[in-house]
C-alpha atoms as a PDB file:
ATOM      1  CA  UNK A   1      53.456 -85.161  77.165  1.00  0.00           C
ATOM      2  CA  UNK A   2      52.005 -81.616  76.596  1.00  0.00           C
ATOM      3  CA  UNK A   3      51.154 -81.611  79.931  1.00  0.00           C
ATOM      4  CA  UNK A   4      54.363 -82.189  80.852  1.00  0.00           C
ATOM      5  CA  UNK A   5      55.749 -79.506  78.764  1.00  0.00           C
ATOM      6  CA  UNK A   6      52.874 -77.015  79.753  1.00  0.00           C
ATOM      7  CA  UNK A   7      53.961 -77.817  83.299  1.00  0.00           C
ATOM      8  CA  UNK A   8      57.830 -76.996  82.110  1.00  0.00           C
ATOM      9  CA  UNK A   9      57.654 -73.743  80.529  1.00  0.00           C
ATOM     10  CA  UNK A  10      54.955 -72.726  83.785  1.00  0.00           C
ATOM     11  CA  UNK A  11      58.024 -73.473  86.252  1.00  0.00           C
ATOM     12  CA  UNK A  12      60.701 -72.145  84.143  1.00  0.00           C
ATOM     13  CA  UNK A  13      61.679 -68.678  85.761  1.00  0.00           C
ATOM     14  CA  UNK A  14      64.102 -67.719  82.984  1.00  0.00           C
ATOM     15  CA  UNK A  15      62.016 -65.559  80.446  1.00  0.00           C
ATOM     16  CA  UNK A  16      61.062 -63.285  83.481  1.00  0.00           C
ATOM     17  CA  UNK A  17      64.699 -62.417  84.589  1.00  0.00           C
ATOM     18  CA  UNK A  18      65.246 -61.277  81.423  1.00  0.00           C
ATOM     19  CA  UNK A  19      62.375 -59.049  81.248  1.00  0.00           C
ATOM     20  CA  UNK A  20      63.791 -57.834  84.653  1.00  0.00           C
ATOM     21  CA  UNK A  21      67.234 -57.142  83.280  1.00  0.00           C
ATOM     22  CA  UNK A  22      65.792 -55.471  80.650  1.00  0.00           C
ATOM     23  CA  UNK A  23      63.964 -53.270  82.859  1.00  0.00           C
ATOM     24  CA  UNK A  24      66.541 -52.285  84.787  1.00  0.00           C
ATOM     25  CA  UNK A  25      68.590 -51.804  81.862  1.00  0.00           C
ATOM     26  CA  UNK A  26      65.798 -48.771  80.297  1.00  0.00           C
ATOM     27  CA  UNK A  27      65.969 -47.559  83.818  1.00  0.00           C
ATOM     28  CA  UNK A  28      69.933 -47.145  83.831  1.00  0.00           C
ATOM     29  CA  UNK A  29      69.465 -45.257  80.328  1.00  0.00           C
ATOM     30  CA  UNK A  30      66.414 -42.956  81.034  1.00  0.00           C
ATOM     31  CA  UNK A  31      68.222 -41.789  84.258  1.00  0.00           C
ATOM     32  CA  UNK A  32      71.737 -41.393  82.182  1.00  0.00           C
ATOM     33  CA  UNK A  33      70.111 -39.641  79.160  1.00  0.00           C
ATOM     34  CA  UNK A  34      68.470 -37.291  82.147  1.00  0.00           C
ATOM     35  CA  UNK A  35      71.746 -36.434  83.852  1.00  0.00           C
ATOM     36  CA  UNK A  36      73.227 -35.978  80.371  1.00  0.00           C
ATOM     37  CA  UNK A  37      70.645 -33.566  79.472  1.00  0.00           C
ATOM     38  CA  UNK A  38      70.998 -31.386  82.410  1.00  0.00           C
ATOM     39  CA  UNK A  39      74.659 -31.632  82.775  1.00  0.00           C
ATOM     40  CA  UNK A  40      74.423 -29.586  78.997  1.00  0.00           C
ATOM     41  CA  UNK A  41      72.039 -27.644  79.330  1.00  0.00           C
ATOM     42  CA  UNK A  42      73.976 -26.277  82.647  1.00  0.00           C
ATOM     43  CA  UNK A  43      76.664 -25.954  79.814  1.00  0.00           C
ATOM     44  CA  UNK A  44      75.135 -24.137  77.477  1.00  0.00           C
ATOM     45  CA  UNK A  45      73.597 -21.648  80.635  1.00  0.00           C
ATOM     46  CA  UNK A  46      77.017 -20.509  81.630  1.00  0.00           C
ATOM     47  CA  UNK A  47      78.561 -20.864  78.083  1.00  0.00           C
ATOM     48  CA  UNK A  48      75.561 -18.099  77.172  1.00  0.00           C
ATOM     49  CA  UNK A  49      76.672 -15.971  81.134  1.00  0.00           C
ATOM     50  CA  UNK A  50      80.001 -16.207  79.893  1.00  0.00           C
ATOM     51  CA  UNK A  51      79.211 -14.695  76.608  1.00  0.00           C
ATOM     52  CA  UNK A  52      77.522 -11.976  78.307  1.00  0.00           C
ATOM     53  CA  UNK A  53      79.854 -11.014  80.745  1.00  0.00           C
ATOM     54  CA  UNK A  54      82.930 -10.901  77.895  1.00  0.00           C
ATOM     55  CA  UNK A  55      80.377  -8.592  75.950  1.00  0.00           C
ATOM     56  CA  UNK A  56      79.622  -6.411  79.461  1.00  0.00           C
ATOM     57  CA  UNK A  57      83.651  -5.982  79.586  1.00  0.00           C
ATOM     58  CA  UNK A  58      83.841  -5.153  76.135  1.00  0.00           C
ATOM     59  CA  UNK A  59      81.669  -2.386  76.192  1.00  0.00           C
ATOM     60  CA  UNK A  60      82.836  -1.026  79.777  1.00  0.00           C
ATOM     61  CA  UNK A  61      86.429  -0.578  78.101  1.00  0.00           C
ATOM     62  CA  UNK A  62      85.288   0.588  74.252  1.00  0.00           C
ATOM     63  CA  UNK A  63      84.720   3.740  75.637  1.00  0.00           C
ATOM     64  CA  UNK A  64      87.920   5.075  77.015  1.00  0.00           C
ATOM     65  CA  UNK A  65      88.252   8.796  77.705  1.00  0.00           C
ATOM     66  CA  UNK A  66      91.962  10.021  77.695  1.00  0.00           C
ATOM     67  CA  UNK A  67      93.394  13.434  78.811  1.00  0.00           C
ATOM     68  CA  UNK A  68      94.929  14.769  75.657  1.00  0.00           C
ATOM     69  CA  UNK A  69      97.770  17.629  76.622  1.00  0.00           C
ATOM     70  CA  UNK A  70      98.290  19.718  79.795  1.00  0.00           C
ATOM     71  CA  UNK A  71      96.052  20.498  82.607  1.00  0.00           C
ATOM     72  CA  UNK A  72      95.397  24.207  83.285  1.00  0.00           C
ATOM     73  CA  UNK A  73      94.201  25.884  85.919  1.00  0.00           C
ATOM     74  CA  UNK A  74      92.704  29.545  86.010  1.00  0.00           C
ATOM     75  CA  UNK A  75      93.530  31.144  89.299  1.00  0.00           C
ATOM     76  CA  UNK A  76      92.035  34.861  90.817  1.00  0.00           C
ATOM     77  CA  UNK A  77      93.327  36.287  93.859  1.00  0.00           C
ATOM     78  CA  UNK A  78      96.221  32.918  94.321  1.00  0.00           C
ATOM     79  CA  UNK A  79      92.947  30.328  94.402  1.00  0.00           C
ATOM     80  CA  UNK A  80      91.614  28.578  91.485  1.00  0.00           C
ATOM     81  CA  UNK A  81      88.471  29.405  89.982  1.00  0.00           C
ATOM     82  CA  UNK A  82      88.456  27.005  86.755  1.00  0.00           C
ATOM     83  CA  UNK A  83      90.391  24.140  85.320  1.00  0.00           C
ATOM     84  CA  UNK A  84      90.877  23.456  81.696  1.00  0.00           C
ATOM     85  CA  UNK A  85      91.426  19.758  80.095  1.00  0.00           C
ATOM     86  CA  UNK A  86      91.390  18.619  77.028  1.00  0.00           C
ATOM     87  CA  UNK A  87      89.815  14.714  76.189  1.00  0.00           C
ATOM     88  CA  UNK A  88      89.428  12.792  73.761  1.00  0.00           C
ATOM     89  CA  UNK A  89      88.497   8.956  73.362  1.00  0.00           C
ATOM     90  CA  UNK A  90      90.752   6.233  72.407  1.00  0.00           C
ATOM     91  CA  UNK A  91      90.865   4.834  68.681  1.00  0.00           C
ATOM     92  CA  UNK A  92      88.201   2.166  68.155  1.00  0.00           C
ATOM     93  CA  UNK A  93      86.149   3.511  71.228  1.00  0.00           C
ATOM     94  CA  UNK A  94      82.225   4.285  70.633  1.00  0.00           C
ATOM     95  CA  UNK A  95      81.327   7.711  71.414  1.00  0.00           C
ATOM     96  CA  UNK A  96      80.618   9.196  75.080  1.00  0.00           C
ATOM     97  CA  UNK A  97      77.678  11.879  75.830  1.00  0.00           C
ATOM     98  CA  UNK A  98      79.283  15.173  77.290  1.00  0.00           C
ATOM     99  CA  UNK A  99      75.720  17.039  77.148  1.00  0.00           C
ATOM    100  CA  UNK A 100      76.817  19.814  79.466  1.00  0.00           C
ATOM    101  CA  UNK A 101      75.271  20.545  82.854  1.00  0.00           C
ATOM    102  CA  UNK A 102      73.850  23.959  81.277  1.00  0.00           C
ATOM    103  CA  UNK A 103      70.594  21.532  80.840  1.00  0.00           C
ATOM    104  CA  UNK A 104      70.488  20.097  83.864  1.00  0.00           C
ATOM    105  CA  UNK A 105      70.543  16.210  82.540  1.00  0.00           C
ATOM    106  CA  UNK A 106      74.601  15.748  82.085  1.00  0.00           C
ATOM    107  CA  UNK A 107      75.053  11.839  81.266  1.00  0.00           C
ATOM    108  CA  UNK A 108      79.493  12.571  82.581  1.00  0.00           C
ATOM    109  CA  UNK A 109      79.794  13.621  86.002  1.00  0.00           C
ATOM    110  CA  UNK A 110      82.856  15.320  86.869  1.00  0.00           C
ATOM    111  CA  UNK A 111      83.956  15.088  90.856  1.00  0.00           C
ATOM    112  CA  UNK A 112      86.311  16.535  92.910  1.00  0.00           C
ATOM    113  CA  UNK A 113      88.439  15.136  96.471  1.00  0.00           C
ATOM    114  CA  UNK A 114      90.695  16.997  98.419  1.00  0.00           C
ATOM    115  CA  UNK A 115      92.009  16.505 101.983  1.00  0.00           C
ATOM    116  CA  UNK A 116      89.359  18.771 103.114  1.00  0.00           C
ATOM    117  CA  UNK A 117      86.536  18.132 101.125  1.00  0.00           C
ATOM    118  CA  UNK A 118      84.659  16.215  98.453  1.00  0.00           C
ATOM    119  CA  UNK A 119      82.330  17.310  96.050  1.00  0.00           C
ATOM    120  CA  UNK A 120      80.562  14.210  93.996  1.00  0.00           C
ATOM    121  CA  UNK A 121      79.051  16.716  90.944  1.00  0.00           C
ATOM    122  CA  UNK A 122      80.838  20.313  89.530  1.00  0.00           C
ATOM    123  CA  UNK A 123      79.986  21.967  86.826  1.00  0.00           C
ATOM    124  CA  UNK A 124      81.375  22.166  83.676  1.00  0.00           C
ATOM    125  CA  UNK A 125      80.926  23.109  80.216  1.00  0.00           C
ATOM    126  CA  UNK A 126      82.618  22.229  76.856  1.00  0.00           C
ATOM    127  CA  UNK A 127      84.526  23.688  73.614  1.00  0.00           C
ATOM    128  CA  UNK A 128      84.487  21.523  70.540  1.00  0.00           C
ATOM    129  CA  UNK A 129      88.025  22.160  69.493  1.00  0.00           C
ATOM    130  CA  UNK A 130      88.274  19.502  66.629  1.00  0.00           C
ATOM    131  CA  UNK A 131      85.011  17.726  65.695  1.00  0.00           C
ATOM    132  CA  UNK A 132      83.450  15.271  62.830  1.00  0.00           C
ATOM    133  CA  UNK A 133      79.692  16.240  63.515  1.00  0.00           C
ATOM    134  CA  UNK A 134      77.472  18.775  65.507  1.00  0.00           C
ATOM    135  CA  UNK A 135      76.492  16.364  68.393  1.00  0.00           C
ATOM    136  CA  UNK A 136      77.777  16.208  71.963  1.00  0.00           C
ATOM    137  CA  UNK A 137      79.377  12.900  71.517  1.00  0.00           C
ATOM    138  CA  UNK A 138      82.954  12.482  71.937  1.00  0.00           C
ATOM    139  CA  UNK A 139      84.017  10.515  69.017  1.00  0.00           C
ATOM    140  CA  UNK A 140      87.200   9.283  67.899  1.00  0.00           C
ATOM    141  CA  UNK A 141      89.470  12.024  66.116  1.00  0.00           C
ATOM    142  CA  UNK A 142      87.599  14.919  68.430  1.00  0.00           C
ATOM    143  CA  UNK A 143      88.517  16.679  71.422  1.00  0.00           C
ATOM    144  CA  UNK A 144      86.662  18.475  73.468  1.00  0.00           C
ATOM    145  CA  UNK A 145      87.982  20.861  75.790  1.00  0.00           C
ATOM    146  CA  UNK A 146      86.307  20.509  79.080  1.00  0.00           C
ATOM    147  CA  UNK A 147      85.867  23.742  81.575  1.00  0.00           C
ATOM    148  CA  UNK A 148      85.118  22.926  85.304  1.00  0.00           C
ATOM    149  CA  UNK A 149      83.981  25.263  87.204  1.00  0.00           C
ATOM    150  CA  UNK A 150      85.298  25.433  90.604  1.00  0.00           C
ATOM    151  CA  UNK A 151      84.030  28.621  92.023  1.00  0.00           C
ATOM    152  CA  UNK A 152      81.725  26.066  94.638  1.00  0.00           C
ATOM    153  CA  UNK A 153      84.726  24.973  96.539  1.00  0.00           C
ATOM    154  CA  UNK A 154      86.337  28.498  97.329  1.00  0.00           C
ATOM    155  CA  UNK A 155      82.672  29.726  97.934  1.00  0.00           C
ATOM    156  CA  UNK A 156      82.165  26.807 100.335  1.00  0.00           C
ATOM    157  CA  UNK A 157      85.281  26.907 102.350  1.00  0.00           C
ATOM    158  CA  UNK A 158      85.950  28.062 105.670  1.00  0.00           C
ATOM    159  CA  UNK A 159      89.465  28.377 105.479  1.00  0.00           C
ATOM    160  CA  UNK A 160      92.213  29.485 102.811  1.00  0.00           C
ATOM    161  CA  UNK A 161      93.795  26.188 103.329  1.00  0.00           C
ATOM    162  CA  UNK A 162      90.103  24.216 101.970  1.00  0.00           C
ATOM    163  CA  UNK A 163      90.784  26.792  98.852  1.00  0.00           C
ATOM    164  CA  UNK A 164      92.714  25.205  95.466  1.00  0.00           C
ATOM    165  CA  UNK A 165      95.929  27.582  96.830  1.00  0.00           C
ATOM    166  CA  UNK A 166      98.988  26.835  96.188  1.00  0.00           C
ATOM    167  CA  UNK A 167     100.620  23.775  97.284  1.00  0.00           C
ATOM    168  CA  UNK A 168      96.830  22.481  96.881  1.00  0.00           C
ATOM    169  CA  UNK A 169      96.430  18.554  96.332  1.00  0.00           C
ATOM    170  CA  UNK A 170      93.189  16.930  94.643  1.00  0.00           C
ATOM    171  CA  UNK A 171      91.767  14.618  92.154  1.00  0.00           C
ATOM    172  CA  UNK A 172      88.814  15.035  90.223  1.00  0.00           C
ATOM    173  CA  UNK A 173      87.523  11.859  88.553  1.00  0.00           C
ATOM    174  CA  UNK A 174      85.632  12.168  85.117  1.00  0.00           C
ATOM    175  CA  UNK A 175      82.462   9.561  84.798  1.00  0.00           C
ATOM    176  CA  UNK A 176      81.471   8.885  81.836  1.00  0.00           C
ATOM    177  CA  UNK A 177      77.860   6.708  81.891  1.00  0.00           C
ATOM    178  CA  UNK A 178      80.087   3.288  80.787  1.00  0.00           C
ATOM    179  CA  UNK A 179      83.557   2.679  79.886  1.00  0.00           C
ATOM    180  CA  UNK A 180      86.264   3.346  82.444  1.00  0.00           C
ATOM    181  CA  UNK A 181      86.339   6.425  84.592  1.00  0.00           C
ATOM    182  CA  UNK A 182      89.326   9.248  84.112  1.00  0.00           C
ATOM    183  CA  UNK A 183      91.375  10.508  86.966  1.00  0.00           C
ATOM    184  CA  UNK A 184      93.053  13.475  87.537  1.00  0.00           C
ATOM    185  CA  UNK A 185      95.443  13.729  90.287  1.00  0.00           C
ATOM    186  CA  UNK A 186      97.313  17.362  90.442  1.00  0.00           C
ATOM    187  CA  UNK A 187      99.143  19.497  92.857  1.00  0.00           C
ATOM    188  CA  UNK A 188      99.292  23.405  92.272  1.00  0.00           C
ATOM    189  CA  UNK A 189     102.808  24.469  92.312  1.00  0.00           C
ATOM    190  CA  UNK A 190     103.725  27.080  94.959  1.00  0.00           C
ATOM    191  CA  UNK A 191     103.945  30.548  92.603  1.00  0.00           C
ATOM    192  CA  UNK A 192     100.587  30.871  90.707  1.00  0.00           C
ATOM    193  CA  UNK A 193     100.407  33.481  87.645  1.00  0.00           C
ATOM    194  CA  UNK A 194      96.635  34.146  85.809  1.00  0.00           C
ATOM    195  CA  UNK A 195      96.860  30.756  84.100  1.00  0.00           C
ATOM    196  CA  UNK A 196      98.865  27.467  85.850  1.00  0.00           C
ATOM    197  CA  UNK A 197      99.984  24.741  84.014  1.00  0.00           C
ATOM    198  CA  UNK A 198      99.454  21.329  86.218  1.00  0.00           C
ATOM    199  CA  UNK A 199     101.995  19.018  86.202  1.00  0.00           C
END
């Protein structure tokens, strides 16, 4: 009789399906709990990009430059020789660096586009007319007046017509290092005293 039943349990196949199921059962977890784990931690990898990127954008538009009042427009001989504007930064902006090009390392670049020509740097200087410290950051509640100088393009052209004449279209496009860039499109009107005021 225990022979019999030694010779029963050694043909039963039952106890090792089971084992198999159970294998295949830890396999179906291990390779779920592996997909799970790399499907979040894709997640959190663009969750932290996305973070970034908002943070990128935020600081690109925190410093805004605005033209504050009239652009002006000194003119010798009926051709311009410097411009005039007046900027300041929108409320809740951080500051912007307008260390002039007097030094050489100017962190704003100030260019200029006509039909006939395009300059990518001018120089310029600036006037503290209301200001909250003795840096050259343009913070909110100051304005700086901002002096361009552009006795390089009448020097450089050819013609009367490349000079900022009358009737004259161009844009000049103010760079800060971040935040968004400023421009200026004017037209000089066709009678020019000293001083123009550009509409």
């Amino acid at each position: 009789m225990f022979a019999r039943l030694a010779q029963r349990i050694k043909d039963d196949q039952s106890g090792v399906t089971g084992l198999e199921t159970a294998i295949i059962l830890i396999a179906f977890v291990m390779v779920a709990s592996t997909l799970a784990y790399v499907v979040l931690t894709a997640g959190l990898y663009s969750s932290q990009k996305a973070k970034e990127a908002v943070h990128a954008g935020l600081s690109e538009v925190s410093a805004t430059m605005q033209l504050k009042g009239n652009v002006f427009i000194k003119m010798e001989s009926g051709f311009g020789t410097e411009m005039y504007l007046t900027l300041g930064v929108t409320q809740g902006s951080g500051g912007i660096d307008f260390t002039d090009t007097s030094g050489g390392n100017n962190k704003v670049i100030i260019s200029y586009a006509d039909e006939y020509n395009q300059y990518p740097t001018l120089d310029w200087t600036t006037t503290k007319l209301t200001t909250t410290d003795n840096d050259s950051m343009l913070d909110p509640n100051e304005l700086f007046l901002i002096t361009v100088d552009l006795s390089t393009i009448t020097d450089n052209a050819s013609t009367d017509a490349e000079k900022v004449g009358p009737y004259h279209q161009f844009a000049l496009e103010v760079k800060p290092p971040s935040g968004a860039v400023l421009t200026i499109e004017r037209t000089v009107p066709a009678r020019v005293n000293q001083i123009v005021n550009l509409y």
